[in-house]
N, C-alpha and C. Protein backbone atom coordinates (compact mmCIF):
# COMPACT_ATOMS: atom_id res chain seq x y z
N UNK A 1 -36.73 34.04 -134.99
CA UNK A 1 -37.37 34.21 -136.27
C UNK A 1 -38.60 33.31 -136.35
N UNK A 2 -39.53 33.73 -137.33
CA UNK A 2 -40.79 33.06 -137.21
C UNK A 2 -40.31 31.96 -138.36
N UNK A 3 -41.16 31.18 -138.15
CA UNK A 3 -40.95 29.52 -139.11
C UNK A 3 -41.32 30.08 -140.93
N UNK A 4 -42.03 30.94 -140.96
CA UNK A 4 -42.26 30.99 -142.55
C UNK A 4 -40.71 31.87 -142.83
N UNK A 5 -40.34 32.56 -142.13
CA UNK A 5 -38.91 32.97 -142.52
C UNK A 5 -37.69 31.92 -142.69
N UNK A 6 -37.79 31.33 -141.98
CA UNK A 6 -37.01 30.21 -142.01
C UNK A 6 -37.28 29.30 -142.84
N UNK A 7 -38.22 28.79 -143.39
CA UNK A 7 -38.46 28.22 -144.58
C UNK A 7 -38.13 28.96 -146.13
N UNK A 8 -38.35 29.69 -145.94
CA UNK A 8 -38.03 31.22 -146.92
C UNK A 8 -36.44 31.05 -147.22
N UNK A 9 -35.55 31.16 -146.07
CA UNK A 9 -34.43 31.52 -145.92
C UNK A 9 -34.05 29.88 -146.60
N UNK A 10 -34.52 28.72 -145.87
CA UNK A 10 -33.80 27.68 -146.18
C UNK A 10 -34.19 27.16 -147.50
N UNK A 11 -35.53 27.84 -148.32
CA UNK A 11 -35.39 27.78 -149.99
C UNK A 11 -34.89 28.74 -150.78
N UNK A 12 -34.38 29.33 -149.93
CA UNK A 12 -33.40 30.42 -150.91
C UNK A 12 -31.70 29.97 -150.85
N UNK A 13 -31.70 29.09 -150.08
CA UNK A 13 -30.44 28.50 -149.85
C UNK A 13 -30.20 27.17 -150.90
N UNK A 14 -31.42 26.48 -150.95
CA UNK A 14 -31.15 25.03 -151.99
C UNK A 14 -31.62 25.81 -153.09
N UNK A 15 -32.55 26.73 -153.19
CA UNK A 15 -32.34 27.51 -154.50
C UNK A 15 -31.06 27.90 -155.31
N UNK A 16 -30.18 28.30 -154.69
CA UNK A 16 -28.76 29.10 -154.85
C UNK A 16 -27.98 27.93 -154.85
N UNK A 17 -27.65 26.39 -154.36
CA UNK A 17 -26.87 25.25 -154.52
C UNK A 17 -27.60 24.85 -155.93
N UNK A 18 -28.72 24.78 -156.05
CA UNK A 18 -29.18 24.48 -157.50
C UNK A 18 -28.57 25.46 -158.73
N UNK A 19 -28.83 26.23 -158.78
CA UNK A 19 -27.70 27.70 -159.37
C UNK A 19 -26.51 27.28 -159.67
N UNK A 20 -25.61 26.84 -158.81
CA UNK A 20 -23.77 26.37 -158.96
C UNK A 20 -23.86 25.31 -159.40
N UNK A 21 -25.27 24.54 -159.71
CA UNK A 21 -24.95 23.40 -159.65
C UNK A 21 -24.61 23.47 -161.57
N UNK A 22 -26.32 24.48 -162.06
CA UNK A 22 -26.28 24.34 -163.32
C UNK A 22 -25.40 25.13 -163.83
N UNK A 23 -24.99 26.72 -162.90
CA UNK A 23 -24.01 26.89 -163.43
C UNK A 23 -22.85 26.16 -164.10
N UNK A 24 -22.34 25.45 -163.01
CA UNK A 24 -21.05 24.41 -163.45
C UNK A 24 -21.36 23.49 -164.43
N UNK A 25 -22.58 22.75 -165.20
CA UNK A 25 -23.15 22.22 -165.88
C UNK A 25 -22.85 23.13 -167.35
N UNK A 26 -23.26 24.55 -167.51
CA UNK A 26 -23.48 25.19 -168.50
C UNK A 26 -22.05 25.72 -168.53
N UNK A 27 -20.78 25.69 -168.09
CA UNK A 27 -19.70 25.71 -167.98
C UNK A 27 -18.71 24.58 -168.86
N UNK A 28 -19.07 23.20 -168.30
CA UNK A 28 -19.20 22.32 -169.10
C UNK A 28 -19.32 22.20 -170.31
N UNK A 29 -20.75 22.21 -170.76
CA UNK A 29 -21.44 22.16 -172.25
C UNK A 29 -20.57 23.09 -172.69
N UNK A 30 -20.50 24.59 -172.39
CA UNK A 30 -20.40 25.28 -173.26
C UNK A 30 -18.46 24.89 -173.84
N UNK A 31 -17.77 24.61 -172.72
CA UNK A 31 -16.08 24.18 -173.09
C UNK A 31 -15.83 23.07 -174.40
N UNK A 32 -16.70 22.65 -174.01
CA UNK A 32 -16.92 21.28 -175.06
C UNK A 32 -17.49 21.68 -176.84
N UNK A 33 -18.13 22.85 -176.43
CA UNK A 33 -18.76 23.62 -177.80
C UNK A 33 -18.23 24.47 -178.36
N UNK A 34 -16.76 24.77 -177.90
CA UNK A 34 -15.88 26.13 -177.96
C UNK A 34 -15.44 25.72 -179.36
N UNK A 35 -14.56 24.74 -179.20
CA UNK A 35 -13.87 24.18 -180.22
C UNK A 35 -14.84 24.06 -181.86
N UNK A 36 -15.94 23.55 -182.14
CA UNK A 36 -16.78 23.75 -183.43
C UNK A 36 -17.31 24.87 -183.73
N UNK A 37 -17.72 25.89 -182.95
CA UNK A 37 -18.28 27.25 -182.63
C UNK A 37 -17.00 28.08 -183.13
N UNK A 38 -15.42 27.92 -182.93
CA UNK A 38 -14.97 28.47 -183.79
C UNK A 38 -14.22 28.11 -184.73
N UNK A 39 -14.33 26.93 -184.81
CA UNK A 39 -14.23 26.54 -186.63
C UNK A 39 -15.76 26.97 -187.51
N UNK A 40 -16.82 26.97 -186.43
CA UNK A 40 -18.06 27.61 -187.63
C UNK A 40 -17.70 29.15 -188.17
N UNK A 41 -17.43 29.94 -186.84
CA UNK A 41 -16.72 31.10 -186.96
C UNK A 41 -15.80 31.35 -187.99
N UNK A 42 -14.54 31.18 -188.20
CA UNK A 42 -13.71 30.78 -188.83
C UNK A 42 -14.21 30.22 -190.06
N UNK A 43 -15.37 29.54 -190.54
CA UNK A 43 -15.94 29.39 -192.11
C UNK A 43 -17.12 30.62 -192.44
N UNK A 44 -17.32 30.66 -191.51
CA UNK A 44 -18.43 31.89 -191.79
C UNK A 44 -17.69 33.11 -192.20
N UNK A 45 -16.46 34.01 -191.34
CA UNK A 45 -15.68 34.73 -191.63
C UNK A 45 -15.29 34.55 -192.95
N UNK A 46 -14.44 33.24 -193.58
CA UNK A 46 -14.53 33.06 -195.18
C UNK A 46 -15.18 33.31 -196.02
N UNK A 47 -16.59 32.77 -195.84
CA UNK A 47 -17.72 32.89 -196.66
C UNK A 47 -18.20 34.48 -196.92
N UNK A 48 -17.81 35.55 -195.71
CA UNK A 48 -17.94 36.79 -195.82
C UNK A 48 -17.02 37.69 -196.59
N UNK A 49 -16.20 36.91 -196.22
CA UNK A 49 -14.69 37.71 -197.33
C UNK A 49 -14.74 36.84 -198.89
N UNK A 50 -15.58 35.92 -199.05
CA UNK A 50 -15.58 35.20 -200.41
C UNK A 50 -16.57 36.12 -201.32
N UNK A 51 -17.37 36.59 -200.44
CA UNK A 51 -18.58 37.12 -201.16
C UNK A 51 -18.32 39.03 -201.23
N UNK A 52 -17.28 39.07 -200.12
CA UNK A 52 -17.14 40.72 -200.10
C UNK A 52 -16.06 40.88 -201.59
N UNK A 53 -15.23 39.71 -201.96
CA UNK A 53 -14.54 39.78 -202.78
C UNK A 53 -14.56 38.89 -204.36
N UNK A 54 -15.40 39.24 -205.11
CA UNK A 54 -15.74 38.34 -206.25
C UNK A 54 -14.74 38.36 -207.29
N UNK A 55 -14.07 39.13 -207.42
CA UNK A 55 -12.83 38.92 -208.55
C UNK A 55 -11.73 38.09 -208.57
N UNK A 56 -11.47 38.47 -206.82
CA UNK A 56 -10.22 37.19 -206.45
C UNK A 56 -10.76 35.94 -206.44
N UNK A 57 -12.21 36.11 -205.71
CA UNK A 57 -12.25 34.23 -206.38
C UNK A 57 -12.90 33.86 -207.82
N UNK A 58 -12.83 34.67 -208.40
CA UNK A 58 -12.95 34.55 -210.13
C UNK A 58 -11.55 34.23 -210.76
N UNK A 59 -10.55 34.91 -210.48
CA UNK A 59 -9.34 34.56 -210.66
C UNK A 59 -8.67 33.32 -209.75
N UNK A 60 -8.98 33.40 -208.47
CA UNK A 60 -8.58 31.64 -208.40
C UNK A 60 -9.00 30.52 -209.07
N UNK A 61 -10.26 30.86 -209.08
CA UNK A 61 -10.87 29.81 -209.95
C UNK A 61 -10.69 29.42 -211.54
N UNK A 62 -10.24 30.74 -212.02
CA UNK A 62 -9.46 30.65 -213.27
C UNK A 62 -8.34 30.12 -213.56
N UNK A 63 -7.61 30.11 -212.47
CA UNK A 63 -6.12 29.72 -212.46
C UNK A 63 -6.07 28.08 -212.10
N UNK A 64 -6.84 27.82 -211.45
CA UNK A 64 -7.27 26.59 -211.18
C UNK A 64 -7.57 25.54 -212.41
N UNK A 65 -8.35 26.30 -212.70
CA UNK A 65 -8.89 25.97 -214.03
C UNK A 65 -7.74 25.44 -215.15
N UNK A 66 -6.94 27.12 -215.48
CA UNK A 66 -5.97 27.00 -216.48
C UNK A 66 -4.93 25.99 -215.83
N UNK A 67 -4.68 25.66 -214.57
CA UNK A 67 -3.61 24.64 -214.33
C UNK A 67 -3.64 22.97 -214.49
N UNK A 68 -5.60 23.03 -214.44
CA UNK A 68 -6.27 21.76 -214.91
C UNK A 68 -5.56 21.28 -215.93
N UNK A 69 -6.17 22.39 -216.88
CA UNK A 69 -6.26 21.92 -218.43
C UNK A 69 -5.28 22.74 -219.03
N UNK A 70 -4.79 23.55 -218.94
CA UNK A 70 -3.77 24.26 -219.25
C UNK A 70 -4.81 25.25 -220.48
N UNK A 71 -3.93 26.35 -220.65
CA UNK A 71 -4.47 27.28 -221.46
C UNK A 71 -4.85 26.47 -223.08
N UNK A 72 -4.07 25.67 -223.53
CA UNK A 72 -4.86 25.67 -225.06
C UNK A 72 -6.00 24.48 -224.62
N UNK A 73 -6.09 23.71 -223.17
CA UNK A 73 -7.65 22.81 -223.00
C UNK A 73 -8.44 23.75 -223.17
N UNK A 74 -8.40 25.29 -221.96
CA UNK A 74 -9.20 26.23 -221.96
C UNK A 74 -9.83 26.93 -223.37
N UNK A 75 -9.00 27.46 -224.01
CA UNK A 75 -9.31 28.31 -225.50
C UNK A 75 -9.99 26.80 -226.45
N UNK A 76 -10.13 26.04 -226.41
CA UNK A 76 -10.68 25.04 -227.08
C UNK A 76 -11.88 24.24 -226.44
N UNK A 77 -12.35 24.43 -224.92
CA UNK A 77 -13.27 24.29 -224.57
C UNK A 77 -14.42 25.81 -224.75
N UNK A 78 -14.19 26.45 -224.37
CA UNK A 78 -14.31 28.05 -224.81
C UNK A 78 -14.91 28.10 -226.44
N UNK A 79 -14.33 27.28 -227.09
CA UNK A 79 -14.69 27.39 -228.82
C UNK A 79 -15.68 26.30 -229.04
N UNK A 80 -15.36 25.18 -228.49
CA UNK A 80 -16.09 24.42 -228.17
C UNK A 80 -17.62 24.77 -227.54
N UNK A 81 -18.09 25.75 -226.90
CA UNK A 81 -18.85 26.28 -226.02
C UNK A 81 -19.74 26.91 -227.02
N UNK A 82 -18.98 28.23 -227.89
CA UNK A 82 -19.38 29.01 -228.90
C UNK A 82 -20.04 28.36 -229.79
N UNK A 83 -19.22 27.57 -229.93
CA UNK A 83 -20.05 26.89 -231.35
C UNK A 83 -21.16 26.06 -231.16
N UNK A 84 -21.25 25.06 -229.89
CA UNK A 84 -22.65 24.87 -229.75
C UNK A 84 -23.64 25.67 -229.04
N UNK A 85 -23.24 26.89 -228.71
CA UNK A 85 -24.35 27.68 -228.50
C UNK A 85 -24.89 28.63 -229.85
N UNK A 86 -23.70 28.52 -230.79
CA UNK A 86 -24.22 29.39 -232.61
C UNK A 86 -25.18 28.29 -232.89
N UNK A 87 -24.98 27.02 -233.18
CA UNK A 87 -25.87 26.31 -233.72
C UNK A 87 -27.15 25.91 -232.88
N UNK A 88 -26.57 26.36 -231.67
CA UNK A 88 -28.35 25.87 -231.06
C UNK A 88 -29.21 27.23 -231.02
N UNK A 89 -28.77 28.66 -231.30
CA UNK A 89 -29.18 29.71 -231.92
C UNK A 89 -29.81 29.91 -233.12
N UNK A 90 -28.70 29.17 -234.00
CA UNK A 90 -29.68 28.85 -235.26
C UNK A 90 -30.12 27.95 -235.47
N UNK A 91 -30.32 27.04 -234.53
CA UNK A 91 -31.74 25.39 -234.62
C UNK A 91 -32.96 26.50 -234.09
N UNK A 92 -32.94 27.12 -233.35
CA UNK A 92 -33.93 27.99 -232.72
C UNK A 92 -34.53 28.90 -233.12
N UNK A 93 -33.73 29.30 -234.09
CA UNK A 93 -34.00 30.61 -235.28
C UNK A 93 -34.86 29.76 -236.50
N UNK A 94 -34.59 28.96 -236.80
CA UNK A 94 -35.43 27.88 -237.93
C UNK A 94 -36.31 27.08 -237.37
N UNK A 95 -36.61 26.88 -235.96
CA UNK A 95 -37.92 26.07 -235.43
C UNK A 95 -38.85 27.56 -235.57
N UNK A 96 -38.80 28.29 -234.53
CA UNK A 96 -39.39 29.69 -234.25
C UNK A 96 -40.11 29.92 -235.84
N UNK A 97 -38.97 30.36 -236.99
CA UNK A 97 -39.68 30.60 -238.03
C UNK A 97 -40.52 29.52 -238.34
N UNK A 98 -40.90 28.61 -238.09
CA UNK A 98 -41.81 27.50 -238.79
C UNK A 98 -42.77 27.59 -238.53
N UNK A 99 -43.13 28.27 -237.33
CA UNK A 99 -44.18 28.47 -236.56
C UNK A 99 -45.00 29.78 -236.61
């Protein structure tokens, strides 16, 4: 064989040991990344079924709620709510007219 073949041949050889080398490298990294990659998985999947489903988490969150404070905290924060949004309706209704 002529010498440029053989040079050819013998950088296609440390070419290809470089290859296994990073292969086995990116083998590595990636084992080590498995584990958070599917716990991201695994929250992302949630976040898709949280949003495909808005009632059930309207009702957890309600129940949550009512177990806080129990139903008569709820109906009295709720009235509580009403009533300062009537009077800041009618503070707003009597500035507006002044003007």
């Amino acid at each position: 064989m002529n010498k440029q073949m053989i040079e050819v041949m013998q950088r296609r050889a440390d070419l290809l040991a470089r290859i296994a080398v990073q292969r086995e490298q990116v083998a590595e990294i990636s084992s080590r990344w498995q584990t958070p990659l599917a716990l991201a998985d695994q929250g992302l999947a949630a976040v898709h079924y949280a949003r495909s489903h808005p009632v059930l988490i309207g009702g957890v969150v309600a129940l949550i709620a009512a177990r806080r404070r129990g139903v008569v905290g709820m109906v009295q924060s709720a009235w509580r709510v009403w009533r300062a949004y009537r009077i800041a309706a009618t503070f707003a209704t009597k500035i507006s007219s002044r003007f």
